[in-house]
N, C-alpha and C. Protein backbone atom coordinates (compact mmCIF):
# COMPACT_ATOMS: atom_id res chain seq x y z
N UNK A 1 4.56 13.50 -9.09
CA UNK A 1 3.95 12.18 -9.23
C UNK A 1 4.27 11.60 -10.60
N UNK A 2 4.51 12.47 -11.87
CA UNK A 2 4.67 11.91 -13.19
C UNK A 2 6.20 11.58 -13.28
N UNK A 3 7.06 12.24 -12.03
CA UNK A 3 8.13 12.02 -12.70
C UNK A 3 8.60 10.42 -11.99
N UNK A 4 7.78 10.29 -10.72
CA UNK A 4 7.85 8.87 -10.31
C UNK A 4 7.74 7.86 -11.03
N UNK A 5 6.32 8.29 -11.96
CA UNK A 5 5.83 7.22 -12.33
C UNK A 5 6.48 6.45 -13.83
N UNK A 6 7.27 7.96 -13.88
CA UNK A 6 8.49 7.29 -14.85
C UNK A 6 9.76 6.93 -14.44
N UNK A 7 9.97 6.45 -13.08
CA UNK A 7 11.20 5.80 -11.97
C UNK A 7 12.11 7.59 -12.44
N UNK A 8 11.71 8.08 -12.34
CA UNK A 8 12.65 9.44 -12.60
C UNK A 8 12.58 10.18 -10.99
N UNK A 9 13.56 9.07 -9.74
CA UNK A 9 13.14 9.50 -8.69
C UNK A 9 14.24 10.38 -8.33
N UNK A 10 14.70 11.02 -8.78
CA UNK A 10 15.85 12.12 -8.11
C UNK A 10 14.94 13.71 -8.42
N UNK A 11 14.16 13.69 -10.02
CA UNK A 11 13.44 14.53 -10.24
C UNK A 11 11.90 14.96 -9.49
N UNK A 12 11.45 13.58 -9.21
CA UNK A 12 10.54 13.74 -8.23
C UNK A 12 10.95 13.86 -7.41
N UNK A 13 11.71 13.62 -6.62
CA UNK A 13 12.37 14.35 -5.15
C UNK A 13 12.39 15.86 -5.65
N UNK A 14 12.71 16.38 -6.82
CA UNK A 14 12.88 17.97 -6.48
C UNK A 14 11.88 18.52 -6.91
N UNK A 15 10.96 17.73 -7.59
CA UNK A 15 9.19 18.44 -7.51
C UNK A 15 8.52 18.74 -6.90
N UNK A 16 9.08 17.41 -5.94
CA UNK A 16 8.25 17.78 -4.06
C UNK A 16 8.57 18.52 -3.39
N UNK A 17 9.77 18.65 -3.24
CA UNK A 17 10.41 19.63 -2.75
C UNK A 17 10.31 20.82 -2.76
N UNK A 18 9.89 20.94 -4.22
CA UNK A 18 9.56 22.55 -4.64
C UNK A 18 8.34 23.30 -4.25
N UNK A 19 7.37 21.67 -4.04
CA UNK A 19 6.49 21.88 -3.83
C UNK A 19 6.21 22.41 -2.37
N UNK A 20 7.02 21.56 -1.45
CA UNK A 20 6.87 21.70 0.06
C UNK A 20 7.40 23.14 0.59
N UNK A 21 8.18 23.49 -0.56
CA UNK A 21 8.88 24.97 -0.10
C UNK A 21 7.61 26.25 -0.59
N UNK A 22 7.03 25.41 -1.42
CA UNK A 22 5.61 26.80 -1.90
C UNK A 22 5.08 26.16 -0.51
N UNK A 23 4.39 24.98 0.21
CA UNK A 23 3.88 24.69 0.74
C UNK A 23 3.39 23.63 1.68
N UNK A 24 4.19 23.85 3.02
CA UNK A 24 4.75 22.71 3.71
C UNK A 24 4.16 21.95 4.35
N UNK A 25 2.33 22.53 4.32
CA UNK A 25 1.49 21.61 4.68
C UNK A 25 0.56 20.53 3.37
N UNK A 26 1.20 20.80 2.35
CA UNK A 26 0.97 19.47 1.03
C UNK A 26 0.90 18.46 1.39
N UNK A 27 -0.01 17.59 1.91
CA UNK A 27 -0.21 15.93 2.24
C UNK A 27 0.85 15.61 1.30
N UNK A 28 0.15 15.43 -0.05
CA UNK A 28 0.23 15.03 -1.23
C UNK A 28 1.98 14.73 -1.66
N UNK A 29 2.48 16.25 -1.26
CA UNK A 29 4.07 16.67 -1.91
C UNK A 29 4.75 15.88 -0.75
N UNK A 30 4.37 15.67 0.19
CA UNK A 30 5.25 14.78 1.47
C UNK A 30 5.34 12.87 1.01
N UNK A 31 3.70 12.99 0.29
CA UNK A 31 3.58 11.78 0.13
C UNK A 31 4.75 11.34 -1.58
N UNK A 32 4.81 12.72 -2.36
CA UNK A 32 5.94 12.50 -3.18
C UNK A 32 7.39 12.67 -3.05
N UNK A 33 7.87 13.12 -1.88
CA UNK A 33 8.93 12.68 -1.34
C UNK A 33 9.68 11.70 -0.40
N UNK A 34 8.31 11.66 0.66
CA UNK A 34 8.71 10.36 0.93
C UNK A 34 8.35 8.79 0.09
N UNK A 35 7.83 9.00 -1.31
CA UNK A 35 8.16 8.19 -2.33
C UNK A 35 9.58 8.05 -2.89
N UNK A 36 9.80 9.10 -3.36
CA UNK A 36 11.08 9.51 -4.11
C UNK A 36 12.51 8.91 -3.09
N UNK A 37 12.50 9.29 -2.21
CA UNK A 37 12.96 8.89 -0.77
C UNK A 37 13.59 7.34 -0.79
N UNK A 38 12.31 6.85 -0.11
CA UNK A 38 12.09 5.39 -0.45
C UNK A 38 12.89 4.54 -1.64
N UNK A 39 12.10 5.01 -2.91
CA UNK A 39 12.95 4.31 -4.08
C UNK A 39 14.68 4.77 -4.27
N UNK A 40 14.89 5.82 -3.47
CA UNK A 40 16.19 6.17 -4.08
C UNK A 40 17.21 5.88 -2.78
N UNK A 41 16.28 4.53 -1.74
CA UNK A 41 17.16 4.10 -0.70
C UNK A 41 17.72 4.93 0.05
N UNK A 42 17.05 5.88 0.73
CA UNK A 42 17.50 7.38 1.47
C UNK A 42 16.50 6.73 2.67
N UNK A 43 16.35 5.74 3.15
CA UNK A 43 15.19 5.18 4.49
C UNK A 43 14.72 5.61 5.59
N UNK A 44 16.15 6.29 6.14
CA UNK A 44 16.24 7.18 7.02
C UNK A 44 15.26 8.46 7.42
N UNK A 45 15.92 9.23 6.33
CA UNK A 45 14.70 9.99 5.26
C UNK A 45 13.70 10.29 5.28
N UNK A 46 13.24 8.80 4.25
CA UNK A 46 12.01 8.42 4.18
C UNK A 46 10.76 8.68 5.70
N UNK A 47 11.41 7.95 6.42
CA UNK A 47 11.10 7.75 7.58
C UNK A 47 10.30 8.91 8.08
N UNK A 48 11.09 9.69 8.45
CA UNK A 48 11.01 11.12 8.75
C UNK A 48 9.70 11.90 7.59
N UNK A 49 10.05 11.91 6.62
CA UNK A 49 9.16 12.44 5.77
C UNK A 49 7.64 11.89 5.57
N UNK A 50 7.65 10.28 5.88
CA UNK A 50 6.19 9.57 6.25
C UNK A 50 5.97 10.15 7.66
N UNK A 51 6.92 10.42 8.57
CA UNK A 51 6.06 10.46 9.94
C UNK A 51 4.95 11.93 9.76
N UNK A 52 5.78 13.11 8.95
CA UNK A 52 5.24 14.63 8.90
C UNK A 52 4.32 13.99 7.90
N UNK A 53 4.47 13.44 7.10
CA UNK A 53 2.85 13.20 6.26
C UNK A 53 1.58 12.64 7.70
N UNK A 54 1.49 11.69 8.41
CA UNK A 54 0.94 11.23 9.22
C UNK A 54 0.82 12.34 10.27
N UNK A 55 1.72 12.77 10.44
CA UNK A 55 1.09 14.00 11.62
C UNK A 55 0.30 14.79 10.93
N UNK A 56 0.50 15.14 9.45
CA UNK A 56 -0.46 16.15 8.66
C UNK A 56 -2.01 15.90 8.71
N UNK A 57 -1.99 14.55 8.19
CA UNK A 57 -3.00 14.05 7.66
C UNK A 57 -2.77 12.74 8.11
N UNK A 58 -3.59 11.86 9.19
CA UNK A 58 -3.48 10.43 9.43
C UNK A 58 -4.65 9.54 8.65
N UNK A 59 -4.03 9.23 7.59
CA UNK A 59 -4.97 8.97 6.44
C UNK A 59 -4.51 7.88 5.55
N UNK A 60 -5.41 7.26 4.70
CA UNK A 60 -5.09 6.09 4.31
C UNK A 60 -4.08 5.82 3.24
N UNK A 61 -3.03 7.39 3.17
CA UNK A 61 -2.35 7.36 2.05
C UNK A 61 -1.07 7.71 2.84
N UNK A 62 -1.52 8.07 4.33
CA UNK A 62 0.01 8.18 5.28
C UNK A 62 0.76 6.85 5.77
N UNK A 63 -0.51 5.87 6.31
CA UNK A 63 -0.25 4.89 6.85
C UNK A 63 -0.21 3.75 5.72
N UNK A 64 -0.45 3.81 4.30
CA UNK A 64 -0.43 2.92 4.02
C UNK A 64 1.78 2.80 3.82
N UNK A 65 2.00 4.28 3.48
CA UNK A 65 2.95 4.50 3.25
C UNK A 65 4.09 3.96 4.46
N UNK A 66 3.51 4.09 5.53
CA UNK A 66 4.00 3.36 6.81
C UNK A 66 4.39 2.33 6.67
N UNK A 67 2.96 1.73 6.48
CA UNK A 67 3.14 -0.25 6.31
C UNK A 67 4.43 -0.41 5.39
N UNK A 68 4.62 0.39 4.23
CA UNK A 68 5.58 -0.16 3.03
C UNK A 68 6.75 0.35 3.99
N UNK A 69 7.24 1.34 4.43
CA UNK A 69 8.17 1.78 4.98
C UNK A 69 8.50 0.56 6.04
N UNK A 70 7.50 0.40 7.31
CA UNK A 70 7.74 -0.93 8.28
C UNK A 70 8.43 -2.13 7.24
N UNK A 71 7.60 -2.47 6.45
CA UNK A 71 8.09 -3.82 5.60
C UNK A 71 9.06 -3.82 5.45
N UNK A 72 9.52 -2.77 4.88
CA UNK A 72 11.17 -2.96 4.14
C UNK A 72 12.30 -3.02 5.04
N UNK A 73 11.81 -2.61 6.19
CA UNK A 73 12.38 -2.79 7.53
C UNK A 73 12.46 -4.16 8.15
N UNK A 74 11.68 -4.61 7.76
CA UNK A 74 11.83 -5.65 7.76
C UNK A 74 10.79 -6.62 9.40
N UNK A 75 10.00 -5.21 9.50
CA UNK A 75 8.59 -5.49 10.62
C UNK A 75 7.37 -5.13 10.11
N UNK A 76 7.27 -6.62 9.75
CA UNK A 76 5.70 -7.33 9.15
C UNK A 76 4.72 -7.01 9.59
N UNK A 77 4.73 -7.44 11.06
CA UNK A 77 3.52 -7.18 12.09
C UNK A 77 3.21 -6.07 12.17
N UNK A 78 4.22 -4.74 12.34
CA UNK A 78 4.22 -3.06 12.35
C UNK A 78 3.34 -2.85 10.83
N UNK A 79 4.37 -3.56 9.72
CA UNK A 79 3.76 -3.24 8.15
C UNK A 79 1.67 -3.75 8.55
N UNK A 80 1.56 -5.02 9.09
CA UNK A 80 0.13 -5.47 9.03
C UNK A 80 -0.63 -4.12 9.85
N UNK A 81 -0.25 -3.97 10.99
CA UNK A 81 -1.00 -2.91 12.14
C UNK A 81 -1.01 -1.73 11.67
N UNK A 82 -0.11 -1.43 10.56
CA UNK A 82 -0.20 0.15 10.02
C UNK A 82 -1.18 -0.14 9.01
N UNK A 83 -1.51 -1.05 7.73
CA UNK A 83 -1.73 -1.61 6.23
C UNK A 83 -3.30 -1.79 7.51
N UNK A 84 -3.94 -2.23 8.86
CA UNK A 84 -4.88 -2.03 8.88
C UNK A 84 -5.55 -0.81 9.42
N UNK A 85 -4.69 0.23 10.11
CA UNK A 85 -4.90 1.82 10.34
C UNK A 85 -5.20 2.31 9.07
N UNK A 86 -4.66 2.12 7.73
CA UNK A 86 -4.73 2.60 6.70
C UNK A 86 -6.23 2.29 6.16
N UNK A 87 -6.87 0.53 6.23
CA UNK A 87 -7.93 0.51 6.22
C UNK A 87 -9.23 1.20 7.03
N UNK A 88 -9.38 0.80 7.98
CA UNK A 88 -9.86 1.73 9.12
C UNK A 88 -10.26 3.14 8.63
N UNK A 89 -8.59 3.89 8.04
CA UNK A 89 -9.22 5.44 7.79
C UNK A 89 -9.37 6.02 6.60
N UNK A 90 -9.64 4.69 5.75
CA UNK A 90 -10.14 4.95 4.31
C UNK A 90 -12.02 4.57 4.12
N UNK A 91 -12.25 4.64 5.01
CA UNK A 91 -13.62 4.19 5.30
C UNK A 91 -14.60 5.35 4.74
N UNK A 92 -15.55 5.38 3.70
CA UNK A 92 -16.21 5.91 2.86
C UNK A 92 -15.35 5.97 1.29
N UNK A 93 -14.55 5.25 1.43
CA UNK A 93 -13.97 5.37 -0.08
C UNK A 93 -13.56 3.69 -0.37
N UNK A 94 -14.20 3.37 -1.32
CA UNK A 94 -14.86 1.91 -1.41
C UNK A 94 -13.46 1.56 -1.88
N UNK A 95 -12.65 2.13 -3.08
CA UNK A 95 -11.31 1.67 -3.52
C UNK A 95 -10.32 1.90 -2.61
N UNK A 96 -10.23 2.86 -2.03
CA UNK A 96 -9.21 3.02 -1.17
C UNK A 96 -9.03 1.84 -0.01
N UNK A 97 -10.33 1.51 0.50
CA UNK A 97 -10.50 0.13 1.25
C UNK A 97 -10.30 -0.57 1.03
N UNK A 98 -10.70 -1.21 -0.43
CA UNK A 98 -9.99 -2.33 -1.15
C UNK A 98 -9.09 -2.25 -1.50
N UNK A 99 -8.41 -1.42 -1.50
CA UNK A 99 -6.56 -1.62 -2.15
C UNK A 99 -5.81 -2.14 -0.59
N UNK A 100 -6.12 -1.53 0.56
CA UNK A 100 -5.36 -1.54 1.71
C UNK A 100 -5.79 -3.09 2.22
N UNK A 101 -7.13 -3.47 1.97
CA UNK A 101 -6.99 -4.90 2.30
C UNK A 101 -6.63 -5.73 1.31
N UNK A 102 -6.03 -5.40 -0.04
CA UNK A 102 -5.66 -6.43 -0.45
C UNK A 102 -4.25 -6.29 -0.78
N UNK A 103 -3.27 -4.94 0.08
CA UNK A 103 -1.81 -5.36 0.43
C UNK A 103 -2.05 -5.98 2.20
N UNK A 104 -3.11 -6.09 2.84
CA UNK A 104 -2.84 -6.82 3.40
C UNK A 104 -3.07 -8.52 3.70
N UNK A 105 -3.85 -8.45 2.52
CA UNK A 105 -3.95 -10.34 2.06
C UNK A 105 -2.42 -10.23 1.56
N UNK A 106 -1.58 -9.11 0.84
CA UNK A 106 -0.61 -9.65 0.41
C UNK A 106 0.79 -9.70 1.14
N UNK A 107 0.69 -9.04 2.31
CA UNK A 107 1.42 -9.41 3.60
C UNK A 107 1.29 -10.53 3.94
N UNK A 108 -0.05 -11.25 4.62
CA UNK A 108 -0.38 -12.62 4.77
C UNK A 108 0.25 -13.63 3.83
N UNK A 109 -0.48 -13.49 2.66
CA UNK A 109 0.44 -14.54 1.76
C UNK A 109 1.97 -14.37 1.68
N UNK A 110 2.63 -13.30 1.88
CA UNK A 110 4.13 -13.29 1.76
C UNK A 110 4.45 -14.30 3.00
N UNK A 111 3.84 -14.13 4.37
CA UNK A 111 4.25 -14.70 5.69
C UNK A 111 3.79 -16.00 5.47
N UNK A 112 3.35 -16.80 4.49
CA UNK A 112 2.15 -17.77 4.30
C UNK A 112 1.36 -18.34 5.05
N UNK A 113 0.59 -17.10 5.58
CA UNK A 113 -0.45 -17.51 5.91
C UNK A 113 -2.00 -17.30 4.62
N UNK A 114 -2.11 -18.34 4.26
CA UNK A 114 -3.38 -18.74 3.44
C UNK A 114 -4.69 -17.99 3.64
N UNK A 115 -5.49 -18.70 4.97
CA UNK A 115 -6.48 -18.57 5.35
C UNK A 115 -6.47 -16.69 5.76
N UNK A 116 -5.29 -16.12 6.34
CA UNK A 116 -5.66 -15.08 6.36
C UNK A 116 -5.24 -14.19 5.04
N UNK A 117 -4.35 -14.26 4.20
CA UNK A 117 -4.56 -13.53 2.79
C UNK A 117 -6.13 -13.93 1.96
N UNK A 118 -6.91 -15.14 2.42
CA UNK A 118 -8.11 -14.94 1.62
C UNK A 118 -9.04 -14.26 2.53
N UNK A 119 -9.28 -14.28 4.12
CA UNK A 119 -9.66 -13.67 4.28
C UNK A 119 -9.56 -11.68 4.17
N UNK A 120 -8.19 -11.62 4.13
CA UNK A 120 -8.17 -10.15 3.55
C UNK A 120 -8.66 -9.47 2.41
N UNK A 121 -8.46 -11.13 1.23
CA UNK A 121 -9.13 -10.73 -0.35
C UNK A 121 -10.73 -10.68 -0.49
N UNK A 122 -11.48 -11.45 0.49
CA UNK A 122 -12.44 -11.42 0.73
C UNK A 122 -13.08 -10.10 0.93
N UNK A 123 -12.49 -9.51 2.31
CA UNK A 123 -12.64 -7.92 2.30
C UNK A 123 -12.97 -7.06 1.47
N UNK A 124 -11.64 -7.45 0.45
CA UNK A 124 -11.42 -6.47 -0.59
C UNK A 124 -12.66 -6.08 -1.11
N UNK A 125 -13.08 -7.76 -1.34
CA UNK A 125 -14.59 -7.66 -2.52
C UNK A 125 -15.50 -6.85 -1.41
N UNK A 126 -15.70 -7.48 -0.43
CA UNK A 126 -16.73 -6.83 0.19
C UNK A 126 -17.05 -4.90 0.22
N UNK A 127 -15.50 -4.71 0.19
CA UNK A 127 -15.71 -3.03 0.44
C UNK A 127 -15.62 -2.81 -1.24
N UNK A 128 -15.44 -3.52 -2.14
CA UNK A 128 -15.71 -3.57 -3.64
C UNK A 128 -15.43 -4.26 -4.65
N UNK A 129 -17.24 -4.69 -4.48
CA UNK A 129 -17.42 -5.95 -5.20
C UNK A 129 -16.65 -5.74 -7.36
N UNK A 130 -16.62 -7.05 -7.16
CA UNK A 130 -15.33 -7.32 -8.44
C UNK A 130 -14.15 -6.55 -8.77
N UNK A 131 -13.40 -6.29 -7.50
CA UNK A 131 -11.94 -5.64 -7.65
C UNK A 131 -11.27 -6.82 -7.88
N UNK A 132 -10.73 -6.57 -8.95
CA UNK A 132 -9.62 -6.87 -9.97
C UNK A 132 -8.19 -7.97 -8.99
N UNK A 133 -8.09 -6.18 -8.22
CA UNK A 133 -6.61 -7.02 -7.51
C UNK A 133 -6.94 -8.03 -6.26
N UNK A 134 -8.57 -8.33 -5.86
CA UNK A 134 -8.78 -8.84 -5.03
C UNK A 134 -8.66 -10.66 -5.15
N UNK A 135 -9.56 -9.90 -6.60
CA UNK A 135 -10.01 -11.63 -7.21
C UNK A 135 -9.01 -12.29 -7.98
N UNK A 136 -7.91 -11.74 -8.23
CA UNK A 136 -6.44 -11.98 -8.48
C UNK A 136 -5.84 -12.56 -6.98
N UNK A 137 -5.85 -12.23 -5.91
CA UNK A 137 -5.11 -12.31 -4.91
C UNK A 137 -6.19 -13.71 -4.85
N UNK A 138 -7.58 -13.92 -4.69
CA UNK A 138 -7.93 -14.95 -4.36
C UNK A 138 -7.56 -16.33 -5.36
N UNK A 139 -6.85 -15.59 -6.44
CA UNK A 139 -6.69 -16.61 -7.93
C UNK A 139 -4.87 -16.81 -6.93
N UNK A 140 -4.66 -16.52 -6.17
CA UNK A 140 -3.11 -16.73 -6.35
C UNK A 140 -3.37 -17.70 -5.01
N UNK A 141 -4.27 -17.31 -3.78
CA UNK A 141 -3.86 -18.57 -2.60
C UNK A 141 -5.15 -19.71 -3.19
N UNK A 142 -5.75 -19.53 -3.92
CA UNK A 142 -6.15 -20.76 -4.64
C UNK A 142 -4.61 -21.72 -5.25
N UNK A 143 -3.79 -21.03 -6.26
CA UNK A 143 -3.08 -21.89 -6.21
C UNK A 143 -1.96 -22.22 -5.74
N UNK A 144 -2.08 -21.30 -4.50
CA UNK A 144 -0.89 -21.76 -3.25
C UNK A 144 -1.38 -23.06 -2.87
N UNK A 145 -2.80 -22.75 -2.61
CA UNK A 145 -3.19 -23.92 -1.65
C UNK A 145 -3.46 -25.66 -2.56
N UNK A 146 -2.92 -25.91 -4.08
CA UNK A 146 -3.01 -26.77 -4.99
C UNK A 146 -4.20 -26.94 -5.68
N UNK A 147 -5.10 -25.68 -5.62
CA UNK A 147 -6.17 -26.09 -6.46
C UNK A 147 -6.58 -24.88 -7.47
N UNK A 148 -5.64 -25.35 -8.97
CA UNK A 148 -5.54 -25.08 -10.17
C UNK A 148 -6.53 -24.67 -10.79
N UNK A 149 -8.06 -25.37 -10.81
CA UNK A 149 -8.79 -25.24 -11.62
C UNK A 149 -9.36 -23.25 -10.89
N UNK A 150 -9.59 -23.40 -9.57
CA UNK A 150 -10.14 -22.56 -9.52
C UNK A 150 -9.19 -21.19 -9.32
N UNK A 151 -8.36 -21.50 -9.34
CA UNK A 151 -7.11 -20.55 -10.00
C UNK A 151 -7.47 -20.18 -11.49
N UNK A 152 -7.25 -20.27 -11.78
CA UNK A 152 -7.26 -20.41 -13.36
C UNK A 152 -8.25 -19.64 -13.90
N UNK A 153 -9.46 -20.27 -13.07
CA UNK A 153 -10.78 -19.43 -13.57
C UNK A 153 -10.45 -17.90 -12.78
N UNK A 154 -10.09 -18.30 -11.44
CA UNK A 154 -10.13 -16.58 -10.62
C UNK A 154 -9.31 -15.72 -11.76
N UNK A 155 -8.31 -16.01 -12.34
CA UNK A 155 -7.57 -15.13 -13.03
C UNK A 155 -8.00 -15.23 -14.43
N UNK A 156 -8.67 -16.22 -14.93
CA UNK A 156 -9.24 -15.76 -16.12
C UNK A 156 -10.51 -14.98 -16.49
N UNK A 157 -10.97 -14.52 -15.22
CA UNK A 157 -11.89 -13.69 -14.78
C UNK A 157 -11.86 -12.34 -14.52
């Protein structure tokens, strides 16, 4: 995970790896290779390595991984239907809920649809009140939709 988080994805591929060979039922080490994967344009791969995370564990850190995988694929609707399985089975974990609905306000707004990226940011707050990336997402289709002032404040907030 540290070596990801320093784009050092050839090394995180062989952390996970190392890891999956001590232990091939690792949610976690699947979920750092099919990272590593991903960024290092291996899709195919990837693919494969999210599906064995999801058969492991169908959880809000398999499917969210889905949705990103669908996206880049370039199927939105698959990315939305997975990004809300992911919500769904993050249910008792107040952040985990709010992160998954507010990549899927940010699906919506990519497709521009408005009304449903605020209703997703809405969510966000609801499963936790004053998240950051929510009330940001509501500061951004505020000023999709031309109204500045309350932009402005959402993000200066």
């Amino acid at each position: 995970t540290l070596a990801l988080a320093r784009h050092d994805f050839v090394d995180g591929l062989a952390w996970g790896e190392r890891a999956l060979a001590v232990n091939p039922y690792a949610v976690a080490a699947h979920g750092v290779v099919s990272d590593a994967l991903i960024e290092l344009g291996r899709y195919d791969e990837a693919v494969v390595a999210v599906q064995r995370m999801v058969d492991l564990r169908p959880e809000l850190a398999s499917f969210a991984r889905v949705s990103y995988v669908r996206e880049l694929m370039g199927d939105v609707p698959g990315a939305v239907e997975a990004m809300q399985r992911a919500a769904t089975a993050g249910a008792g974990r107040a952040e985990g809920v709010a992160w998954a609905h507010v990549q899927l306000g940010n699906l919506a707004f990519g497709q521009g649809d408005l009304a449903g990226a605020e209703r997703a940011y809405a969510a966000a707050l609801s499963a936790l009140d004053g998240y950051v990336y929510a009330e940001a997402g509501l500061a951004r289709v505020a000023a999709a939709s031309g109204d500045f002032s309350t932009a402005i404040a959402g993000y200066a907030a």
